[in-house]
C-alpha atoms as a PDB file:
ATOM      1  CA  UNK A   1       5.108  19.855  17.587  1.00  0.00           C
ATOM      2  CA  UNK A   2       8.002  20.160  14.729  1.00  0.00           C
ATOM      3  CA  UNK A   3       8.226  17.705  12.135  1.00  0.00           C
ATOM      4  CA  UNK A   4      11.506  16.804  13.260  1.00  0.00           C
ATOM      5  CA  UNK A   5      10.399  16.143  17.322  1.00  0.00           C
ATOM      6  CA  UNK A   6       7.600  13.018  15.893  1.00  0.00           C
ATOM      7  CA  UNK A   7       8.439   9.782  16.082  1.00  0.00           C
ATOM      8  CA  UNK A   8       9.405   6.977  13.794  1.00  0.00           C
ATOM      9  CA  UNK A   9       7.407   6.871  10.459  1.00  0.00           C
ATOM     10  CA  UNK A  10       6.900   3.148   9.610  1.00  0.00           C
ATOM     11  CA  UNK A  11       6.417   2.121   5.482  1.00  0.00           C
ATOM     12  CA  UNK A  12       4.810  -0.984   4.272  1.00  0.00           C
ATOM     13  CA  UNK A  13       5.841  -1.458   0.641  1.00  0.00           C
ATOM     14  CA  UNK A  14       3.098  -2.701  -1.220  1.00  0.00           C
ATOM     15  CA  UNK A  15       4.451  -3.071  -5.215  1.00  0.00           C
ATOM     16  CA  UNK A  16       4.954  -7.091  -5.241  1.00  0.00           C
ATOM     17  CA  UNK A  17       1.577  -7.638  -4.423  1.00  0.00           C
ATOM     18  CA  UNK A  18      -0.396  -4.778  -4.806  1.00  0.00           C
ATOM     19  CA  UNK A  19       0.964  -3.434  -7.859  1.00  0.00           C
ATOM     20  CA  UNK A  20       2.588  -7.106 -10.066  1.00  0.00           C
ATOM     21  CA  UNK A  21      -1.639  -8.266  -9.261  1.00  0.00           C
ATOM     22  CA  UNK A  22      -2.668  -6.092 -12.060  1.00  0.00           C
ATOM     23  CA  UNK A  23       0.126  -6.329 -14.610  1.00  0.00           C
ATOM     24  CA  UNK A  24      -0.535  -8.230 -18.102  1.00  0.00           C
ATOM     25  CA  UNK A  25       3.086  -9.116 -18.153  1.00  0.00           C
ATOM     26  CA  UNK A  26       4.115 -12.247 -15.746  1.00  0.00           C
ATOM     27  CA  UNK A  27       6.837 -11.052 -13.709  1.00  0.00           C
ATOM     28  CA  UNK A  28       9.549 -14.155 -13.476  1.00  0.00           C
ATOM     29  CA  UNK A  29       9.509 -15.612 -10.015  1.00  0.00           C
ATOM     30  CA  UNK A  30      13.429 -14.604  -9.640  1.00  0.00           C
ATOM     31  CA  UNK A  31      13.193 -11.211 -10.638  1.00  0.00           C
ATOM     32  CA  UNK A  32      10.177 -10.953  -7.931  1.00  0.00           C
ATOM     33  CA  UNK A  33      13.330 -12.654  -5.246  1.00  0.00           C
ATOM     34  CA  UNK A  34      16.133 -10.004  -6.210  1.00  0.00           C
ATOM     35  CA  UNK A  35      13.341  -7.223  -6.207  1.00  0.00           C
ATOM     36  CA  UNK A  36      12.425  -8.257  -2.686  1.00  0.00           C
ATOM     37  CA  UNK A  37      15.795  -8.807  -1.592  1.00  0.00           C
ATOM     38  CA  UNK A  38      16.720  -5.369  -2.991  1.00  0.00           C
ATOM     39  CA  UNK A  39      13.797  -3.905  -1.139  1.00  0.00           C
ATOM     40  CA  UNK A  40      14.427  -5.848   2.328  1.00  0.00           C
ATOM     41  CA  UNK A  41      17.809  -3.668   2.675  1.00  0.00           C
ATOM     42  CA  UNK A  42      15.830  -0.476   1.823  1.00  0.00           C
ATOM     43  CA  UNK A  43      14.501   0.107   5.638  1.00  0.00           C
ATOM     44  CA  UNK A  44      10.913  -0.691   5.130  1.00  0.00           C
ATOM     45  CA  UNK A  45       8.432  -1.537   8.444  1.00  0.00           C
ATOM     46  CA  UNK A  46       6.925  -3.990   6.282  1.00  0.00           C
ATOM     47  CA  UNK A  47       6.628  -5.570   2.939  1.00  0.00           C
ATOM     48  CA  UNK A  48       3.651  -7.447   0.954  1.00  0.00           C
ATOM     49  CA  UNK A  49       5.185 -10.167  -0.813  1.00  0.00           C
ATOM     50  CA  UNK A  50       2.755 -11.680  -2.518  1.00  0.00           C
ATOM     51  CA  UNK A  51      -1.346 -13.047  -2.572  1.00  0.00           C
ATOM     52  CA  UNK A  52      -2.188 -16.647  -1.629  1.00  0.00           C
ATOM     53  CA  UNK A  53      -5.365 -16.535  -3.536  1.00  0.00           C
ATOM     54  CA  UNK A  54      -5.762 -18.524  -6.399  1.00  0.00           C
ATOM     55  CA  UNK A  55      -3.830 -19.087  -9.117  1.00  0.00           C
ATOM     56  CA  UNK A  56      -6.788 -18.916 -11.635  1.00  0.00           C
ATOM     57  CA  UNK A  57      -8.005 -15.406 -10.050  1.00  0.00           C
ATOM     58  CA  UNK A  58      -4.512 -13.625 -10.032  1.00  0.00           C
ATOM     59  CA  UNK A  59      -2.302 -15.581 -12.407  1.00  0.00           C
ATOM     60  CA  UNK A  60      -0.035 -12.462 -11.876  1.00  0.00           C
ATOM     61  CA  UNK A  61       1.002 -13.873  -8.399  1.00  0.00           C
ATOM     62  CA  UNK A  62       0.411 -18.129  -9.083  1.00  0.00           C
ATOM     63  CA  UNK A  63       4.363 -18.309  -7.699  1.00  0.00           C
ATOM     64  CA  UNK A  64       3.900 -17.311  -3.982  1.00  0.00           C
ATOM     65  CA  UNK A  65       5.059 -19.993  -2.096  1.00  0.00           C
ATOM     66  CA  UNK A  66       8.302 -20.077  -4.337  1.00  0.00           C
ATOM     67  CA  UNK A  67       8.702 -16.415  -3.682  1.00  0.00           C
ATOM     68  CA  UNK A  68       7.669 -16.518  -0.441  1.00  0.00           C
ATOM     69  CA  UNK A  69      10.304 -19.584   0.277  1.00  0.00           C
ATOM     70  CA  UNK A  70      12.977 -17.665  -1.658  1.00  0.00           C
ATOM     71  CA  UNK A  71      13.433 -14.359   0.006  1.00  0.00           C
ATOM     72  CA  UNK A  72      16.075 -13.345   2.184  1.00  0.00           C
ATOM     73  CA  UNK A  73      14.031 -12.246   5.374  1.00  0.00           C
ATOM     74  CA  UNK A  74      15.785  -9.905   7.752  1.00  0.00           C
ATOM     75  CA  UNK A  75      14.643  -9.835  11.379  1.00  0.00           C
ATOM     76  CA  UNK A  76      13.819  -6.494  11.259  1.00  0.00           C
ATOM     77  CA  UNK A  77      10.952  -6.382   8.462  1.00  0.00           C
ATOM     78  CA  UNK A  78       7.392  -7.888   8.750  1.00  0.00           C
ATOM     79  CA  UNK A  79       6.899  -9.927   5.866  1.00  0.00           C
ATOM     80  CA  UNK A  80       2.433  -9.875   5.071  1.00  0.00           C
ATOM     81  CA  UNK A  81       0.781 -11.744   2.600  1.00  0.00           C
ATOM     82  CA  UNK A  82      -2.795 -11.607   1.843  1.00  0.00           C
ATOM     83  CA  UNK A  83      -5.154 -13.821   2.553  1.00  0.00           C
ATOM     84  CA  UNK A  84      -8.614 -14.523   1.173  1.00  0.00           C
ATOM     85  CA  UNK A  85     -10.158 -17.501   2.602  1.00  0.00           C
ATOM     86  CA  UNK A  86      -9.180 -20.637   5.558  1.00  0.00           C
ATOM     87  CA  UNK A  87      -7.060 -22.456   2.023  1.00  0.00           C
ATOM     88  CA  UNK A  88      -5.439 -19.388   1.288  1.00  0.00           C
ATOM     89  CA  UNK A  89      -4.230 -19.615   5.083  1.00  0.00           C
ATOM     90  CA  UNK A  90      -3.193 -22.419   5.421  1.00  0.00           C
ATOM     91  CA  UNK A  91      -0.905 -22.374   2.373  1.00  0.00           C
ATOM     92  CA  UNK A  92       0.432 -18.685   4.220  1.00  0.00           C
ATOM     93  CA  UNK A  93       0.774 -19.833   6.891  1.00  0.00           C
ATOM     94  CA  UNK A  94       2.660 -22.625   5.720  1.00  0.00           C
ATOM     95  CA  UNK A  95       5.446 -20.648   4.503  1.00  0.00           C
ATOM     96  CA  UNK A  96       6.021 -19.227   7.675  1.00  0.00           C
ATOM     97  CA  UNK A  97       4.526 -15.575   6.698  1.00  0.00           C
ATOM     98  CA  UNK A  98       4.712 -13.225   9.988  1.00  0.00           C
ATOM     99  CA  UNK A  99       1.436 -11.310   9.128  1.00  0.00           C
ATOM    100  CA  UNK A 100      -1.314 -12.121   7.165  1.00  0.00           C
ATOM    101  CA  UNK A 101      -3.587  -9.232   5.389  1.00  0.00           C
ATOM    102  CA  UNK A 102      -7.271  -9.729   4.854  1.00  0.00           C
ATOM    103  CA  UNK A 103      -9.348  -7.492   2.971  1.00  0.00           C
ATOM    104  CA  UNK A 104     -12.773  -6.822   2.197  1.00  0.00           C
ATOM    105  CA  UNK A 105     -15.067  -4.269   1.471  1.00  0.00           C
ATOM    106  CA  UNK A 106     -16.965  -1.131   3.708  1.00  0.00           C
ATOM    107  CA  UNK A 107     -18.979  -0.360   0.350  1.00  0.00           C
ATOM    108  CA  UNK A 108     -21.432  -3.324  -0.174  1.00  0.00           C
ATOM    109  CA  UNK A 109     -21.393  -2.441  -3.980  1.00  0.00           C
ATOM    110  CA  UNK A 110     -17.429  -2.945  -3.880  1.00  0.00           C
ATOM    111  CA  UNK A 111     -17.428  -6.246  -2.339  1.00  0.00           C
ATOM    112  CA  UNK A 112     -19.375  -7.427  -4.754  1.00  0.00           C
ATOM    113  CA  UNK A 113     -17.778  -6.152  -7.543  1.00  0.00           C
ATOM    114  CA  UNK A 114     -14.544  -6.969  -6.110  1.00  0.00           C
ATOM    115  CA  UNK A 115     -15.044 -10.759  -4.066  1.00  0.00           C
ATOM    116  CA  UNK A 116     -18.585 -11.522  -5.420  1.00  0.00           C
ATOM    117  CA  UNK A 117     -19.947 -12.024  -1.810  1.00  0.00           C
ATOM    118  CA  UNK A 118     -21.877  -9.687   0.493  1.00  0.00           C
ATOM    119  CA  UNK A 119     -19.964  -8.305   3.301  1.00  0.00           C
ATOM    120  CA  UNK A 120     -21.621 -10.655   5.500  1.00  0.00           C
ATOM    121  CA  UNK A 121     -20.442 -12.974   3.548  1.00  0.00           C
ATOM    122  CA  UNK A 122     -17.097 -11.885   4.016  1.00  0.00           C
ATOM    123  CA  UNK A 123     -17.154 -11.111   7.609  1.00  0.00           C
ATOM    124  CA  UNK A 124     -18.037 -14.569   8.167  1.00  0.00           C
ATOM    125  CA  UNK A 125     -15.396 -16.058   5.643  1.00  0.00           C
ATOM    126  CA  UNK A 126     -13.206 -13.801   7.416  1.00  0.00           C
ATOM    127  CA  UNK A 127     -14.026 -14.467  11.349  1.00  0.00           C
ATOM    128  CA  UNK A 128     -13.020 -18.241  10.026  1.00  0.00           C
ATOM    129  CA  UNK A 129      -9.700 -17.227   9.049  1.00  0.00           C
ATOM    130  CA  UNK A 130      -8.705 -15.322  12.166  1.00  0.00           C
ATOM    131  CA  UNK A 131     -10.373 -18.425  14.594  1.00  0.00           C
ATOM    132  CA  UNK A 132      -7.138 -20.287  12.305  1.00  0.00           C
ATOM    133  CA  UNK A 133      -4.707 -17.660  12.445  1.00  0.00           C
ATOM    134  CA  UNK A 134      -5.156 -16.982  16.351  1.00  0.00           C
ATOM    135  CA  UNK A 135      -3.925 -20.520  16.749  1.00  0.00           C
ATOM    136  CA  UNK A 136      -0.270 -19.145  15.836  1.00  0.00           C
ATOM    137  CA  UNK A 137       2.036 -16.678  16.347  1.00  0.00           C
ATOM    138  CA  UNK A 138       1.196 -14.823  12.852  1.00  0.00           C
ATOM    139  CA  UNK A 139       0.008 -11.507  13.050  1.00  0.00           C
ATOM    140  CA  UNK A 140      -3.640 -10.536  11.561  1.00  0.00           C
ATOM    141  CA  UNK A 141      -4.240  -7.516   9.511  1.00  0.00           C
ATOM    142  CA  UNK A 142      -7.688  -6.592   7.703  1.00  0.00           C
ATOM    143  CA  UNK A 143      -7.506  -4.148   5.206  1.00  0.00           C
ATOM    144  CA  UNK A 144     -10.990  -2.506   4.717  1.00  0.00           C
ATOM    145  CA  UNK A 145     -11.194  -1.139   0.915  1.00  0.00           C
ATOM    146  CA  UNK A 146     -13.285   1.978   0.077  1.00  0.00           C
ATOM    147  CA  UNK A 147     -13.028   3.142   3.659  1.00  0.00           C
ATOM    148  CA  UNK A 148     -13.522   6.958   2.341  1.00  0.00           C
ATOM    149  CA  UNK A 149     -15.340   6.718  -0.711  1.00  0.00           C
ATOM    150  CA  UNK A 150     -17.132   4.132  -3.103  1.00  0.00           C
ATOM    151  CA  UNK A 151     -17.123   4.960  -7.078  1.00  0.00           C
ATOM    152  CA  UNK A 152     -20.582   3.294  -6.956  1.00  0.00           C
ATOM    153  CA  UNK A 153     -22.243   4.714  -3.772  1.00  0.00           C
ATOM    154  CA  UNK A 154     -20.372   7.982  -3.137  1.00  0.00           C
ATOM    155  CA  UNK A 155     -19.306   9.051   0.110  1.00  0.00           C
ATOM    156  CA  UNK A 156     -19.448   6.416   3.444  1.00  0.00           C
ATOM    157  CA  UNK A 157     -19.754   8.072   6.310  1.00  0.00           C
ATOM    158  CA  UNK A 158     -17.497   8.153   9.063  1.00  0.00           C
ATOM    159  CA  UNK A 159     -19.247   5.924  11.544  1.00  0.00           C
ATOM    160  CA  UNK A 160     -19.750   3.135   8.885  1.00  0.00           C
ATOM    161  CA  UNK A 161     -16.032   2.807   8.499  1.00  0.00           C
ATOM    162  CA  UNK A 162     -15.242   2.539  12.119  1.00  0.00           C
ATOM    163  CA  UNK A 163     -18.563   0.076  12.512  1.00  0.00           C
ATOM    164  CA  UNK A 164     -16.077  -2.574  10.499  1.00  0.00           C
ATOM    165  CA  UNK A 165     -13.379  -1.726  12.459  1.00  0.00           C
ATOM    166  CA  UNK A 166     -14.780  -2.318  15.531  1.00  0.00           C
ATOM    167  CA  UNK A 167     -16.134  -5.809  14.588  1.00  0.00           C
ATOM    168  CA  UNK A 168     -12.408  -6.642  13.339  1.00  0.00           C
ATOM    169  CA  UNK A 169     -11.349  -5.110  16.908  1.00  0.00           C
ATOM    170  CA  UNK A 170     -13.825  -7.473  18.686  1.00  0.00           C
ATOM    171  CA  UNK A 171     -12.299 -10.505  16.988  1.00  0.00           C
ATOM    172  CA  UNK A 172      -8.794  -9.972  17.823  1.00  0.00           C
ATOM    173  CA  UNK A 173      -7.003  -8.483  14.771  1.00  0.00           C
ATOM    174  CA  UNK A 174      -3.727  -6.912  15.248  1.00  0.00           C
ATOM    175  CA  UNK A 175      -4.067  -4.074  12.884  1.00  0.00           C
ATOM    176  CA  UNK A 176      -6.287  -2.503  10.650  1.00  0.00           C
ATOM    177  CA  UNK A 177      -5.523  -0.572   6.759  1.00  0.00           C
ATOM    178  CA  UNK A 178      -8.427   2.100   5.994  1.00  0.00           C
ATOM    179  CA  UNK A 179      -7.963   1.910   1.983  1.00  0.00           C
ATOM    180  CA  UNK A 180      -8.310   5.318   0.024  1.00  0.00           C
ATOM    181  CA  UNK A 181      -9.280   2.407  -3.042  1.00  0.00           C
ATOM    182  CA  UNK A 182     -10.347   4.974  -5.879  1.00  0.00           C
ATOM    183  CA  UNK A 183      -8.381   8.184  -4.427  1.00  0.00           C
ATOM    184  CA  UNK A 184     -11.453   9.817  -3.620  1.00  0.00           C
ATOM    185  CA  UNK A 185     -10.208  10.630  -0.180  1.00  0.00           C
ATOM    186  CA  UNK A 186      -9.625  14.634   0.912  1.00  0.00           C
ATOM    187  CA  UNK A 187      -7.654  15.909   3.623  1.00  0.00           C
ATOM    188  CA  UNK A 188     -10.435  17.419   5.938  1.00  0.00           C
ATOM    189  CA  UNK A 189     -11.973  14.070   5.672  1.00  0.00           C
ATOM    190  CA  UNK A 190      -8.828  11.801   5.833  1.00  0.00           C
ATOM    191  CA  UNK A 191      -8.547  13.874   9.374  1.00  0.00           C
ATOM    192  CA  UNK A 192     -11.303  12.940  10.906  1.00  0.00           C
ATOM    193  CA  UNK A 193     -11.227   9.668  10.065  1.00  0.00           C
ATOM    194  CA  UNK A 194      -7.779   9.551  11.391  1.00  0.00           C
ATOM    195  CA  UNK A 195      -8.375  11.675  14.555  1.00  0.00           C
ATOM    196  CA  UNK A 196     -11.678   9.394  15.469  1.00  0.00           C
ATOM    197  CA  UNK A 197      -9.830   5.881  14.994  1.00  0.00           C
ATOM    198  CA  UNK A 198      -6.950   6.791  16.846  1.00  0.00           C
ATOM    199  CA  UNK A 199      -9.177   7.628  19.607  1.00  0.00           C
ATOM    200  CA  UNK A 200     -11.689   4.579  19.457  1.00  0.00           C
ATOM    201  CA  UNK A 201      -8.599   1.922  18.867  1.00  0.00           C
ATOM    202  CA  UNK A 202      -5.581   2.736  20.487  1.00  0.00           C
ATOM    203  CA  UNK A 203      -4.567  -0.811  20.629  1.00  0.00           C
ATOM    204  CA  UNK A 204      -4.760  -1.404  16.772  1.00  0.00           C
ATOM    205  CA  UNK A 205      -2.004  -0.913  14.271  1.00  0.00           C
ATOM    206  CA  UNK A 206      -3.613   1.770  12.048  1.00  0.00           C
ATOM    207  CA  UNK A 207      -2.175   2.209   8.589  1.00  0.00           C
ATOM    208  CA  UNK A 208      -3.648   4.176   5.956  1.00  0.00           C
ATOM    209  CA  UNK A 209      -3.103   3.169   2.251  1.00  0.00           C
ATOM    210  CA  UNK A 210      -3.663   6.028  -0.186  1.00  0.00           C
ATOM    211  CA  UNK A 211      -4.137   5.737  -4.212  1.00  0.00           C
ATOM    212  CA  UNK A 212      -3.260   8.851  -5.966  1.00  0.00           C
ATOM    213  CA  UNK A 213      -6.143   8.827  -8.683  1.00  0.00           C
ATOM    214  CA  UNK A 214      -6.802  12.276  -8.440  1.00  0.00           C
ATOM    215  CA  UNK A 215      -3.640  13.617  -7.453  1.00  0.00           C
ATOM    216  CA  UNK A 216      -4.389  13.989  -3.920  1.00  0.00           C
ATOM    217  CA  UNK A 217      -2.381  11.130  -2.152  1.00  0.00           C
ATOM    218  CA  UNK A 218       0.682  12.980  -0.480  1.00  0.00           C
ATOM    219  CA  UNK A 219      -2.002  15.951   0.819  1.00  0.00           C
ATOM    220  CA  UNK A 220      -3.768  13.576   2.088  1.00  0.00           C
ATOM    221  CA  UNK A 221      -0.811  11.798   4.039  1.00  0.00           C
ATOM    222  CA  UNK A 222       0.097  15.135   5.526  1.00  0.00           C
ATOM    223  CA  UNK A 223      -3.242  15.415   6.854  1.00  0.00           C
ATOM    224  CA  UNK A 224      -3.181  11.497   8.571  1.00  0.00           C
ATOM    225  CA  UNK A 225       0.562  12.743   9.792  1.00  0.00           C
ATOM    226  CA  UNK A 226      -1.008  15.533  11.362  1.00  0.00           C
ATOM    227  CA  UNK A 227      -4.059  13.701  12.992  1.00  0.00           C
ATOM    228  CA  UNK A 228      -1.482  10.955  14.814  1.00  0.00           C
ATOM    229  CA  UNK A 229      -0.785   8.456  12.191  1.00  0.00           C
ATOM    230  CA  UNK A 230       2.974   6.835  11.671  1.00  0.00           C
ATOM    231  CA  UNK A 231       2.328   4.260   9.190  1.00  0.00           C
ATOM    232  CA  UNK A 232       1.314   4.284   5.495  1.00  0.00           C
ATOM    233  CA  UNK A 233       1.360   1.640   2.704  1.00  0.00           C
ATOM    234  CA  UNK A 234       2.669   2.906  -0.600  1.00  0.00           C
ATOM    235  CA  UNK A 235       3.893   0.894  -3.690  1.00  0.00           C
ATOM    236  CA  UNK A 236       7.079   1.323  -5.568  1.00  0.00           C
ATOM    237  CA  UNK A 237       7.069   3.429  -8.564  1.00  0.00           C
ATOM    238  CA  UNK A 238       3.094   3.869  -7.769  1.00  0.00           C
ATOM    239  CA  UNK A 239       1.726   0.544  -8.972  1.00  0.00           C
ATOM    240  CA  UNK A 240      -1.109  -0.829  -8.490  1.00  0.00           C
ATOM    241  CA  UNK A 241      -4.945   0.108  -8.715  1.00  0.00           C
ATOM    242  CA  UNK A 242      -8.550  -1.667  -8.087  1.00  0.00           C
ATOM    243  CA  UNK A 243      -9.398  -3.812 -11.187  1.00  0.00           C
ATOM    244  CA  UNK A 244     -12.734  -3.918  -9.757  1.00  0.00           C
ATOM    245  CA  UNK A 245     -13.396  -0.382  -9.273  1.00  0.00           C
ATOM    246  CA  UNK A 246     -14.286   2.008 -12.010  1.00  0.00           C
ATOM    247  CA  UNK A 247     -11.590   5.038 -12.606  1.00  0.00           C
ATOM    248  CA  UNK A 248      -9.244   3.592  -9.790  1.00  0.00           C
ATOM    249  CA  UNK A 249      -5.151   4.322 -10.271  1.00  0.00           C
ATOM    250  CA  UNK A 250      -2.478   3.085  -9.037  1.00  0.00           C
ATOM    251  CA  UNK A 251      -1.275   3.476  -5.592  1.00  0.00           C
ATOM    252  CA  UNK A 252       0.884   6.453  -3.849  1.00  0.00           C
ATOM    253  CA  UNK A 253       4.386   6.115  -5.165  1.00  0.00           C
ATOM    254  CA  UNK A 254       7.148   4.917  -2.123  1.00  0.00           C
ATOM    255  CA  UNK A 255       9.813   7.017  -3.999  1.00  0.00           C
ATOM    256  CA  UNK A 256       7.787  10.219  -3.945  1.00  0.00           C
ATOM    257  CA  UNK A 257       6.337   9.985  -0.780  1.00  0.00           C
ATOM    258  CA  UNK A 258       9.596   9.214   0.927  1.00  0.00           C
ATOM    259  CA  UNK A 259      11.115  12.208  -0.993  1.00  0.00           C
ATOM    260  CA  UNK A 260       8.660  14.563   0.615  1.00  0.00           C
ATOM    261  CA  UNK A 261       8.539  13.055   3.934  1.00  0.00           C
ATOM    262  CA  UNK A 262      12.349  13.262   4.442  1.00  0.00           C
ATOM    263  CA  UNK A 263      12.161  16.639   3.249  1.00  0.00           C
ATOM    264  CA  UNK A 264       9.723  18.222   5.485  1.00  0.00           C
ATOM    265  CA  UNK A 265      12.058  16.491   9.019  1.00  0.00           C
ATOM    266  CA  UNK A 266       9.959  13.345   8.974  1.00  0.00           C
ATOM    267  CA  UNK A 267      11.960   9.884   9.879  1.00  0.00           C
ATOM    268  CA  UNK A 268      10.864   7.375   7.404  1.00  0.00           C
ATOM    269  CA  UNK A 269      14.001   5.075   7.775  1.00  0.00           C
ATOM    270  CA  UNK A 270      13.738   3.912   4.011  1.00  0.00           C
ATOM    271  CA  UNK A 271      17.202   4.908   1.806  1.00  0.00           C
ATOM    272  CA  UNK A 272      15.587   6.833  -1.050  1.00  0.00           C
ATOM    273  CA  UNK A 273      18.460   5.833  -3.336  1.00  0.00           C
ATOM    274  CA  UNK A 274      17.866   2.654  -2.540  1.00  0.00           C
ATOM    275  CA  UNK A 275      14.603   2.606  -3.952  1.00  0.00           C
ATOM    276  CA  UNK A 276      14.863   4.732  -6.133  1.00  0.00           C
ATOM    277  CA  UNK A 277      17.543   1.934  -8.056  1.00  0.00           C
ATOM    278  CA  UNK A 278      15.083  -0.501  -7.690  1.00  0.00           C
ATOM    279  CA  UNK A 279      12.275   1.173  -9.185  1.00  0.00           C
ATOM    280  CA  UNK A 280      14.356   2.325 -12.100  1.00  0.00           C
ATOM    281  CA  UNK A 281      14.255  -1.818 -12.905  1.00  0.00           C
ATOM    282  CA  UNK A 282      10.326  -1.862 -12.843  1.00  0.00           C
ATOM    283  CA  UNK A 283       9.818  -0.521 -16.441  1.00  0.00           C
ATOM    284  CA  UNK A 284      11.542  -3.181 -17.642  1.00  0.00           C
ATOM    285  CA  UNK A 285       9.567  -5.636 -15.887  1.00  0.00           C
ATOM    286  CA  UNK A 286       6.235  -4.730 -16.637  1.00  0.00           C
ATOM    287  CA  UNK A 287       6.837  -3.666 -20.317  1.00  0.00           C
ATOM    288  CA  UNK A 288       5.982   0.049 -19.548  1.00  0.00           C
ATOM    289  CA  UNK A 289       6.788   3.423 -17.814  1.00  0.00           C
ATOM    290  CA  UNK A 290       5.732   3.419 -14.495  1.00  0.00           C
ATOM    291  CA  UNK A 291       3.972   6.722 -12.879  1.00  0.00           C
ATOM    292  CA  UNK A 292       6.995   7.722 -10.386  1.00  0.00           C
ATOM    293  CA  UNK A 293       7.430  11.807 -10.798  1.00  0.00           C
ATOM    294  CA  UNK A 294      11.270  11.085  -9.120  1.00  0.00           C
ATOM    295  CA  UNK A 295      12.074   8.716 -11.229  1.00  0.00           C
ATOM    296  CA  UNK A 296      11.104  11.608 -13.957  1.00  0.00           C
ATOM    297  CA  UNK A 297      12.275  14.896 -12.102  1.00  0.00           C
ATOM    298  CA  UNK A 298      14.867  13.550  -9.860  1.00  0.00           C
ATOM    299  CA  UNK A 299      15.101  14.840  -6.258  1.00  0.00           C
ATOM    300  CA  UNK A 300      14.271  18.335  -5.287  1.00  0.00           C
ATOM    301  CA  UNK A 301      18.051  19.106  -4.888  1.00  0.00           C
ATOM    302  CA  UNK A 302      19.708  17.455  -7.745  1.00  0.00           C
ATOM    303  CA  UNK A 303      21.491  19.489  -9.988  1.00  0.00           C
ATOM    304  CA  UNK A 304      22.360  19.285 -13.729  1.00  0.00           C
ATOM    305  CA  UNK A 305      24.440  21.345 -16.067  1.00  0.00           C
ATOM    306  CA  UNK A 306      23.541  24.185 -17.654  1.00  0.00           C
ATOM    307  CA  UNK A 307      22.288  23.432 -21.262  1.00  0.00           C
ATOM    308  CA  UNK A 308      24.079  25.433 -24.001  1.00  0.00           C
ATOM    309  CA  UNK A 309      22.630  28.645 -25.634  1.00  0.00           C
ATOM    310  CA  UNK A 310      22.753  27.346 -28.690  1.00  0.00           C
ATOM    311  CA  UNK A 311      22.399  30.881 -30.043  1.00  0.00           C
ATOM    312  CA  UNK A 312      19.276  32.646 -31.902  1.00  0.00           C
ATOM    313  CA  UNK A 313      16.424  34.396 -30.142  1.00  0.00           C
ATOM    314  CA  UNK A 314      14.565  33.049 -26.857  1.00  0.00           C
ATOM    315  CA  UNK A 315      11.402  30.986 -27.246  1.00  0.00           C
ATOM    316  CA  UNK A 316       8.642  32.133 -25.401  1.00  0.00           C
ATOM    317  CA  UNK A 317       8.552  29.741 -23.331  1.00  0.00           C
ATOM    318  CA  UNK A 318      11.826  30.681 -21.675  1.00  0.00           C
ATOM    319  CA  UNK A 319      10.480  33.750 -19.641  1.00  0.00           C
ATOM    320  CA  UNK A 320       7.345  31.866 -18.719  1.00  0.00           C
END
């Protein structure tokens, strides 16, 4: 099967939650609005707007029911927030989110570094939250972090990943996220992990969120693409990493992974101008450059003028 004969790619921006969480710099509550707004138009499946966890734990993201009440929604984006606990619901759900992401750990050693609780702990906390959310129309997602590696207990294996799935699955969630958390994911094993959930939940909404800590993010999205999967998170201008996990980076960039998935025949529906303008703003708002290579480089097929000889004799560089 060509590129160009798969379906519908779907992309769930993740940069005003995933990637403003770990800024030092407060981003103003309006220029979070117009960056949303700017995004809504861009074609995205889905867009994280913000955390309802508390203000004392992220101050990054203490405005989320003012952005949350703000944004211009448009019928034909799911707007997710993330969720940590039956308060953090309520005050979701109260601002009339359509999907709400919870997240925990499959490495023990990461969910306590990351939500000081076992993963017991957290399944129960968790089951609590859906028994609430199950009670409305809202959708449910669970985003299981270090679902293909743990910096402090090495590889999980396969089975262990799709254990926690399953007892998500049992409970009624509408999707799940397997979360590449440190980048320590490989294609041969992002494949099978694909190939085997696929198989085992057909009925779930399977995303796969990739960080790009070792360079290996967009291989490793060709390799989901070619086990079956259509939808991927990604975060504008690649924000974002694991403050609670040694080495992690921030997350695969929108821009570039739109680039190359429009170039190879996929259908992503996002307008890569689009977001490319809006993530030429980010710098700005979080007081530094931000890791885009687009941004940098430009698109594969933009062209520039020819620089001037200037005269004298080549560097060696030039017939490198």
């Amino acid at each position: 099967m060509t590129p160009m004969t798969r379906k519908q790619l779907h992309i769930h921006e993740v940069a005003p939650r995933d990637g403003f969480q770990n800024e030092a710099r407060f981003v103003d509550t309006d220029a979070k609005v117009a960056l949303i707004d700017r995004l809504s138009d861009c074609g995205y499946a889905k867009i994280e707007v913000t955390s309802f966890t508390s203000p004392k734990a992220i101050p990054a993201l203490r405005d989320a029911e003012a952005v949350m009440h703000r944004i211009k929604r448009r019928d034909d984006v799911v707007y997710t927030a993330l969720v940590p606990n039956i308060r953090g619901a309520e005050r979701a759900l109260s601002c009339h989110v359509d999907e709400i992401n919870l997240v925990m750990s499959v490495s023990e050693s990461h969910n306590l570094s990351n939500l000081r609780m076992t993963r017991e702990h957290s399944f129960a906390q968790l089951r609590d939250v859906i028994g609430v959310a199950r009670q409305t129309p809202v959708s449910i997602n669970i985003s299981l972090s270090t679902a293909m590696g743990c910096p402090m207990e090495g590889d999980i294996p396969l089975e262990q990943a799709l254990e926690w799935v399953q007892r998500f699955a049992d409970l009624g969630v509408d999707g799940v996220t397997l979360c590449d958390t440190t980048g320590m994911a490989f294609p041969s094993q992002v494949a099978a992990l694909s190939d085997a959930a696929l198989k085992r939940f057909p009925g779930l909404e399977l995303t796969l969120h990739f960080h790009n800590t070792r360079g290996m993010a967009l291989a490793n999205t060709l390799s989901a693409l070619t086990a079956g999967i259509d939808r991927f998170d990604a975060s504008l201008g690649g924000l974002g990493g694991c403050p609670y996990a040694p080495g992690a980076t921030g997350n695969v960039c929108t821009e570039d992974l739109v680039h190359m998935l429009e170039l190879d025949g996929y259908r992503t529906g996002v307008d890569l101008e689009g977001i490319l303008s809006a993530a030429a703003v980010l710098p700005e708002l979080v007081g530094h450059d931000v890791p885009s290579q687009l941004l940098k480089a430009g698109k594969r097929l933009d062209v520039r003028a020819m620089p001037s000889s200037g005269g004298g004799a080549a560097r060696p560089s030039e017939f490198a």
